[in-house]
Protein backbone atom coordinates (compact mmCIF):
# COMPACT_ATOMS: atom_id res chain seq x y z
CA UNK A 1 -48.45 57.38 45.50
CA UNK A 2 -51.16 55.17 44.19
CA UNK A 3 -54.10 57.41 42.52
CA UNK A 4 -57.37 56.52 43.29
CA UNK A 5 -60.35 57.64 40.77
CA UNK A 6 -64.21 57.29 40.83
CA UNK A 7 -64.90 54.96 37.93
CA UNK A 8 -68.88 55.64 37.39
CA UNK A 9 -69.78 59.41 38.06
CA UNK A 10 -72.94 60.09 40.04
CA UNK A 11 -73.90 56.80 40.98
CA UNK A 12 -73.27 54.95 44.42
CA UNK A 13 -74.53 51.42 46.02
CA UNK A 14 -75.75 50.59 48.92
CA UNK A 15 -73.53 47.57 49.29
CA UNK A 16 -70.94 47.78 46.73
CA UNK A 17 -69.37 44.20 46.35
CA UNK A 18 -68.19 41.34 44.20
CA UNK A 19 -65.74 43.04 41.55
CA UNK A 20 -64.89 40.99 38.75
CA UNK A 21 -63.19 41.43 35.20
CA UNK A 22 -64.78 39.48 32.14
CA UNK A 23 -61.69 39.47 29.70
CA UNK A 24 -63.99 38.14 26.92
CA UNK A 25 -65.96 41.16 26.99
CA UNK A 26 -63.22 43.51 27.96
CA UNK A 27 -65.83 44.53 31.09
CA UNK A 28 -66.27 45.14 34.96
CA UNK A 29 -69.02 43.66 37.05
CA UNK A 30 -69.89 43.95 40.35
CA UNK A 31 -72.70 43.92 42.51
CA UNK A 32 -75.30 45.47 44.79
CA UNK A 33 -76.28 43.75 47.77
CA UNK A 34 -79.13 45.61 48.95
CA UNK A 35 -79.91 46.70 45.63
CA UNK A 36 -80.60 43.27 44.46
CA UNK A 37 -78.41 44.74 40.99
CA UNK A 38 -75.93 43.25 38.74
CA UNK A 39 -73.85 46.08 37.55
CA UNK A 40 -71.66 45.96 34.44
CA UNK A 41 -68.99 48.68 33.00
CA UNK A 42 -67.81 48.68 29.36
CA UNK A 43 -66.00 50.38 26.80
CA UNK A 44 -67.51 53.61 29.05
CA UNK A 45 -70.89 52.62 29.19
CA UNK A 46 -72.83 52.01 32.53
CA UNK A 47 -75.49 48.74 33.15
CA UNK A 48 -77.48 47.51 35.66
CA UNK A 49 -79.80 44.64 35.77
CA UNK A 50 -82.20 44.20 38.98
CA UNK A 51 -82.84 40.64 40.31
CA UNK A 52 -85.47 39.96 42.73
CA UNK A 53 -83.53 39.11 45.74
CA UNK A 54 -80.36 39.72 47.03
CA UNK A 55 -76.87 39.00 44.70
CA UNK A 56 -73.93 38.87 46.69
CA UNK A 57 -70.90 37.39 44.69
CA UNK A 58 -69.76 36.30 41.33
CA UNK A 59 -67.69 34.20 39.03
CA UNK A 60 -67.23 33.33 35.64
CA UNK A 61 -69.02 30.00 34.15
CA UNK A 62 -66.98 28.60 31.80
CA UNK A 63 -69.88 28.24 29.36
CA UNK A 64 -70.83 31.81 28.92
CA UNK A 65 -72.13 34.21 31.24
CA UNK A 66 -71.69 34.20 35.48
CA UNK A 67 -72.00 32.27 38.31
CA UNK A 68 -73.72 34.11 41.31
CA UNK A 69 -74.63 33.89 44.93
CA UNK A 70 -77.74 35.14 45.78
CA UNK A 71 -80.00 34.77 49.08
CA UNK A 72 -79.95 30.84 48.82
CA UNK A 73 -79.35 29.76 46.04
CA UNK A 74 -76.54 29.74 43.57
CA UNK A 75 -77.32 30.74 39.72
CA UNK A 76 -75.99 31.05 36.09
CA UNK A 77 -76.58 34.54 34.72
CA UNK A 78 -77.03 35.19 31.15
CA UNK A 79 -77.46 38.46 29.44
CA UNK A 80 -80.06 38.06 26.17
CA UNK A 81 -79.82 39.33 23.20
CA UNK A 82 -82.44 41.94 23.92
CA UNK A 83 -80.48 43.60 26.68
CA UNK A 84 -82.60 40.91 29.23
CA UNK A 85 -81.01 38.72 32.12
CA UNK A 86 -81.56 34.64 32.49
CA UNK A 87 -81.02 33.33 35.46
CA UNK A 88 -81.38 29.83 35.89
CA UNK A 89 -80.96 27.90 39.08
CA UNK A 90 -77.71 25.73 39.50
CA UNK A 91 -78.23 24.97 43.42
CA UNK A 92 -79.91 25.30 46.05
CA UNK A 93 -79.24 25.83 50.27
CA UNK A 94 -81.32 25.40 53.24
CA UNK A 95 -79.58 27.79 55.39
CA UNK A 96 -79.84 26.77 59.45
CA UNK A 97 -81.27 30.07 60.51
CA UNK A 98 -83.96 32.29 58.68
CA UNK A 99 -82.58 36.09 57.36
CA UNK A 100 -79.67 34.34 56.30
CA UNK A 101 -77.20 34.97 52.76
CA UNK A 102 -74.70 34.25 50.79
CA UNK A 103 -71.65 36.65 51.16
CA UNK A 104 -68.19 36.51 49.55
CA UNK A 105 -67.40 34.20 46.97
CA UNK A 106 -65.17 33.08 44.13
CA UNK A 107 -63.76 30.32 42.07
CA UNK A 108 -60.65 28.47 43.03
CA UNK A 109 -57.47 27.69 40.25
CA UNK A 110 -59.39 24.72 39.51
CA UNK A 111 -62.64 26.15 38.85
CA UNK A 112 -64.40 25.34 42.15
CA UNK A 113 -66.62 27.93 43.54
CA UNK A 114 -66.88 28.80 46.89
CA UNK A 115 -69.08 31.01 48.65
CA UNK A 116 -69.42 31.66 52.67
CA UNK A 117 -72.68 32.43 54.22
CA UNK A 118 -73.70 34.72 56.78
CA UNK A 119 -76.97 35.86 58.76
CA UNK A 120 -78.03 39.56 57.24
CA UNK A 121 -78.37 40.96 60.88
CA UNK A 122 -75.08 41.86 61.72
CA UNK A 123 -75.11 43.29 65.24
CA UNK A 124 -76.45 39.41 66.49
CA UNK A 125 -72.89 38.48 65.99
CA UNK A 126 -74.31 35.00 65.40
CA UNK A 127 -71.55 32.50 64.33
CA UNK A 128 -73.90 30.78 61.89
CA UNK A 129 -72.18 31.37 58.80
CA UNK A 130 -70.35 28.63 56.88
CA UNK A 131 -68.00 28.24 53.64
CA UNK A 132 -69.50 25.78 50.81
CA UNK A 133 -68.01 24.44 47.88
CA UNK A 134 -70.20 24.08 45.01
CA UNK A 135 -70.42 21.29 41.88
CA UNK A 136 -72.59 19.79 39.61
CA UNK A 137 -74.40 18.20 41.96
CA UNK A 138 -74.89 20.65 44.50
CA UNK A 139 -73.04 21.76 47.59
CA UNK A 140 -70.83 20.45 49.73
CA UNK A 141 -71.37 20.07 53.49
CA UNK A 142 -70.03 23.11 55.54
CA UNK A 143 -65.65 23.01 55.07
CA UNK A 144 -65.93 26.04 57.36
CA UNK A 145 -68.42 26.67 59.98
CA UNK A 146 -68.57 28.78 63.09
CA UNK A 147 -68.41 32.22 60.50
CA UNK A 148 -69.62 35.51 61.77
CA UNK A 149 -69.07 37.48 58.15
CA UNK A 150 -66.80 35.11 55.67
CA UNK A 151 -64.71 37.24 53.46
CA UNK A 152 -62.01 37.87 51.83
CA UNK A 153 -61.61 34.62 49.73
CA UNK A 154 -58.93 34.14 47.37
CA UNK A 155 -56.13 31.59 46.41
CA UNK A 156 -52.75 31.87 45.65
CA UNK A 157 -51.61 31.27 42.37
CA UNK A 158 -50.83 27.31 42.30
CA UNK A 159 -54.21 26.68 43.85
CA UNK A 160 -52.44 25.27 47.36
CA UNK A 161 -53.68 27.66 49.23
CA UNK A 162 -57.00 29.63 50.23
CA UNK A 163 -57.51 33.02 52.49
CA UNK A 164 -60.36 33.36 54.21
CA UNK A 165 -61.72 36.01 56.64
CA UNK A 166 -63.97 36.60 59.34
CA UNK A 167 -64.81 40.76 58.62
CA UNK A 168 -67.07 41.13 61.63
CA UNK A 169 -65.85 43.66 64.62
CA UNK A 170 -65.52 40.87 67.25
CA UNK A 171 -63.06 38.99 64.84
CA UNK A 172 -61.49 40.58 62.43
CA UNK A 173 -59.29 37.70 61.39
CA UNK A 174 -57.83 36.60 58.09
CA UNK A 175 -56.90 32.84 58.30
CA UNK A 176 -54.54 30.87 55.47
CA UNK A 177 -55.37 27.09 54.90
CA UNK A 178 -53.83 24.61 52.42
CA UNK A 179 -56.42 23.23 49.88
CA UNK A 180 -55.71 19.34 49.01
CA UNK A 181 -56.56 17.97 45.28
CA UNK A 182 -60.05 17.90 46.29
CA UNK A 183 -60.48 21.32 46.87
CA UNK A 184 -60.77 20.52 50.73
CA UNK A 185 -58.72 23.61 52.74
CA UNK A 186 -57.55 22.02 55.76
CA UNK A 187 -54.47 22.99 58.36
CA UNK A 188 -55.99 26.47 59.01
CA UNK A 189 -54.10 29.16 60.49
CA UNK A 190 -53.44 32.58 61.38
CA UNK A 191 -52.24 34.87 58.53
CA UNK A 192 -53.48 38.06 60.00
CA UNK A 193 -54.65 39.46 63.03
CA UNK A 194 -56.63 42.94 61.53
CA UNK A 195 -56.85 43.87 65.06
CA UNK A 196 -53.24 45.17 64.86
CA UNK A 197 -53.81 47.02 61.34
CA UNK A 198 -56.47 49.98 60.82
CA UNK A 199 -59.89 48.25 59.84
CA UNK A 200 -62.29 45.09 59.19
CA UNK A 201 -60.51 42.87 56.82
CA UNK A 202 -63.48 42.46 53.89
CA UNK A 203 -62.71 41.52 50.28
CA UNK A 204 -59.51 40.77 48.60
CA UNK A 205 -57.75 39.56 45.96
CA UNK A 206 -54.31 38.07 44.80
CA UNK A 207 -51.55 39.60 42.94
CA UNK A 208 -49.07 37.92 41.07
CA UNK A 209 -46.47 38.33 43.17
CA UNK A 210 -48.87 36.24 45.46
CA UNK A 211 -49.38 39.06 47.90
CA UNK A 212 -52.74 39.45 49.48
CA UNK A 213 -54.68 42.70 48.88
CA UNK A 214 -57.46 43.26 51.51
CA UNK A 215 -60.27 46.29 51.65
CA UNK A 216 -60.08 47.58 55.55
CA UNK A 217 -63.40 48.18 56.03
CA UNK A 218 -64.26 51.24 58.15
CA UNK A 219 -60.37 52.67 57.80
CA UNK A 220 -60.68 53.50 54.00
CA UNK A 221 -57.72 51.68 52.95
CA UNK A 222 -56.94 48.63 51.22
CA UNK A 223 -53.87 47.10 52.56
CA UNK A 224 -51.65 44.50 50.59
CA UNK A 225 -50.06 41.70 52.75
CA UNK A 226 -46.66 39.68 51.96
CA UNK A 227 -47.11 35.76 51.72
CA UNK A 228 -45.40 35.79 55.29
CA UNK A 229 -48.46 38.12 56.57
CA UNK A 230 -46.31 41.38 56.68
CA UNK A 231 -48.05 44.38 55.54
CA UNK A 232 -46.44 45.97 52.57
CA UNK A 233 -48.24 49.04 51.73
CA UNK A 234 -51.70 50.58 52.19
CA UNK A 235 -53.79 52.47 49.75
CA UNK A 236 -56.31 55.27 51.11
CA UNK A 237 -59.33 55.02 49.07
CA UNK A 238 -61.90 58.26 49.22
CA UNK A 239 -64.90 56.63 51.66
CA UNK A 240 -64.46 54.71 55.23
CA UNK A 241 -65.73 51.56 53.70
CA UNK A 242 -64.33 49.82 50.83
CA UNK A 243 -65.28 46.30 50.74
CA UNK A 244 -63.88 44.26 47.93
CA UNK A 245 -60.97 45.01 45.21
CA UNK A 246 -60.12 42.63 42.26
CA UNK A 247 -57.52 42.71 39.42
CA UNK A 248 -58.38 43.30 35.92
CA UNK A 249 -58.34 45.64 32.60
CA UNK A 250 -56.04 44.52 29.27
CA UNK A 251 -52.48 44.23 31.33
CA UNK A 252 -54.38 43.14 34.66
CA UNK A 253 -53.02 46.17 36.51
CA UNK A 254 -56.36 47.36 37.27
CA UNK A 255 -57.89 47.63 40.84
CA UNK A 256 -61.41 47.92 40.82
CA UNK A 257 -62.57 48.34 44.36
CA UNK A 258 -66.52 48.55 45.48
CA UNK A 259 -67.82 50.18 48.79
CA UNK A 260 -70.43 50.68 50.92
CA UNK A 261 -72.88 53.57 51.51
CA UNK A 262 -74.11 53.18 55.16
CA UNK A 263 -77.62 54.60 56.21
CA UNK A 264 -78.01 58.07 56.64
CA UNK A 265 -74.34 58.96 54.60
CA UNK A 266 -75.05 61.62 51.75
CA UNK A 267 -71.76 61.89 50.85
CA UNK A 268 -70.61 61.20 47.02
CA UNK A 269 -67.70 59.32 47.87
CA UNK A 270 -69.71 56.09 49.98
CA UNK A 271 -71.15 53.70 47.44
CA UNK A 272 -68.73 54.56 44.91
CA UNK A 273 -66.69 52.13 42.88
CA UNK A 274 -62.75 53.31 42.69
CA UNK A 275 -60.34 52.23 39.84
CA UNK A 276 -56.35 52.66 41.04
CA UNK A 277 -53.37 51.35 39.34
CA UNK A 278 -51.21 50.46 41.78
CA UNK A 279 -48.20 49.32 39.84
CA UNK A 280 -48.76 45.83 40.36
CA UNK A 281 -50.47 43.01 38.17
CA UNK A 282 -53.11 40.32 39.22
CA UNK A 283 -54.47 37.41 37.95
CA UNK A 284 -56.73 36.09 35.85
CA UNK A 285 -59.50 34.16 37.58
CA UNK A 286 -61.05 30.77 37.07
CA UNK A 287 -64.19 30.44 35.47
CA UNK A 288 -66.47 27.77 37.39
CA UNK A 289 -66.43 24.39 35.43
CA UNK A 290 -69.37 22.14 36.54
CA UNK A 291 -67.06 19.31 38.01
CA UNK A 292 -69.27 15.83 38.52
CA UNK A 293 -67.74 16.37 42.27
């Protein structure tokens, strides 16, 4: 049995998202949505930078610092030397629809980020949300559109293929696609119906055994999935709604895994972030090289 432990006592997000280990500094980041925060864990000591909008995913940038989504736009972050965050602006997106965001969001084997949009007021159900791919000039048209909630990005471990999901309750689907020299994911298909497994299928991550580890939102449990789609095992995690795990720590058998504290829930368990060990190691991920395109 896989033990799951708080790893930052008294504190909780509102959105809990975005984990992400930074093997140069031997640290954990994440983020809070709602909180507009950049979080950061190290050597036992607790961080926490506030941004004035909304930060929704991360990466590494392969010149220092991170790569993040935010409400439209995609930035470099920078920590000073007095403690202080830059953020500079790498792109920009005119979303379709106002109230909109960036959601999940990650770097590819070849140091491509992608990030998936999504309009902030879930019960619309509006299928206005769209996957990008971003490089030095910009981003790309929509790869993906037709989105709900995009999550649960990640790629397999020779780059050939991507996951993607669709978390919101009138989907819950995880889909597989083959990704071409380009970075272009194409032949799309099923990998996952969540409707048959306990929960919304939100962030995940890659082992490297090149099973797929999903957070079931709303089931507290973060399920790991064969390459064939066949669920191997489940974790419980302590709160209904974990919503992203990633690999890290020295050996990369680390599971850091964020959640979210919903309105009105005064428990100490939502909003935590959750370290587990689960006897498996991940991978390391890509930091985002500005490619000409």
């Amino acid at each position: 049995m896989t033990t799951v432990e708080r790893l930052v006592e008294a504190h909780a997000d509102s959105v809990g998202e975005s984990p992400l280990w930074h093997a140069g500094e031997a640290a954990w980041y994440w983020v809070d949505i709602e909180g507009c925060a950049l979080r950061r864990w190290r050597s036992g000591l607790f961080q926490s930078w506030t941004l004035g909008e909304r930060i929704a995913c991360l990466a590494l940038h392969a010149h220092g610092g991170l790569v993040a989504g935010l409400e439209s736009r995609i930035v470099h972050l920078a920590l000073r030397d007095d403690g202080g965050l830059t953020i500079d602006t790498l792109a920009e997106l005119a979303h379709p629809k106002p109230g909109m965001r960036f959601n999940d969001g990650r770097c590819d084997r070849a140091g491509r980020f992608f990030a998936g949009t999504m309009l902030r007021d879930m019960a619309a159900a509006q299928p206005v949300g769209a996957l990008y791919r971003f490089d030095a000039r910009g981003p790309s048209q929509p790869l993906i559109d037709g989105l709900i909630v995009p999550n649960g990005l990640a790629f397999s471990a020779d780059g050939r293929t991507m996951y993607l999901s669709d978390s919101h309750p009138r989907r819950r689907l995880i889909w597989a696609f083959d990704v071409d020299a380009q970075g272009m994911p194409q032949q799309r298909r099923l990998f996952v119906d969540m409707n048959h497994h306990p929960g919304r299928p939100d962030g995940a991550a890659i082992d490297a055994d090149g099973c797929y580890w999903i957070c079931a939102n709303d089931a507290g449990l973060v399920h790991r999935f064969t390459p064939d789609g066949r669920l191997d095992r489940s974790i419980a995690v302590p709160t209904a709604k974990p919503s992203m795990c990633s690999f890290g720590g020295a050996h990369w058998d680390e599971l850091l895994i964020t959640s979210i504290r919903p309105a009105g829930d005064t428990s100490e368990a939502a909003g935590a972030t959750y370290i587990a060990r689960p006897g498996v190691q991940g991978l390391p991920e890509t930091p985002w090289t500005p490619h000409p395109g």
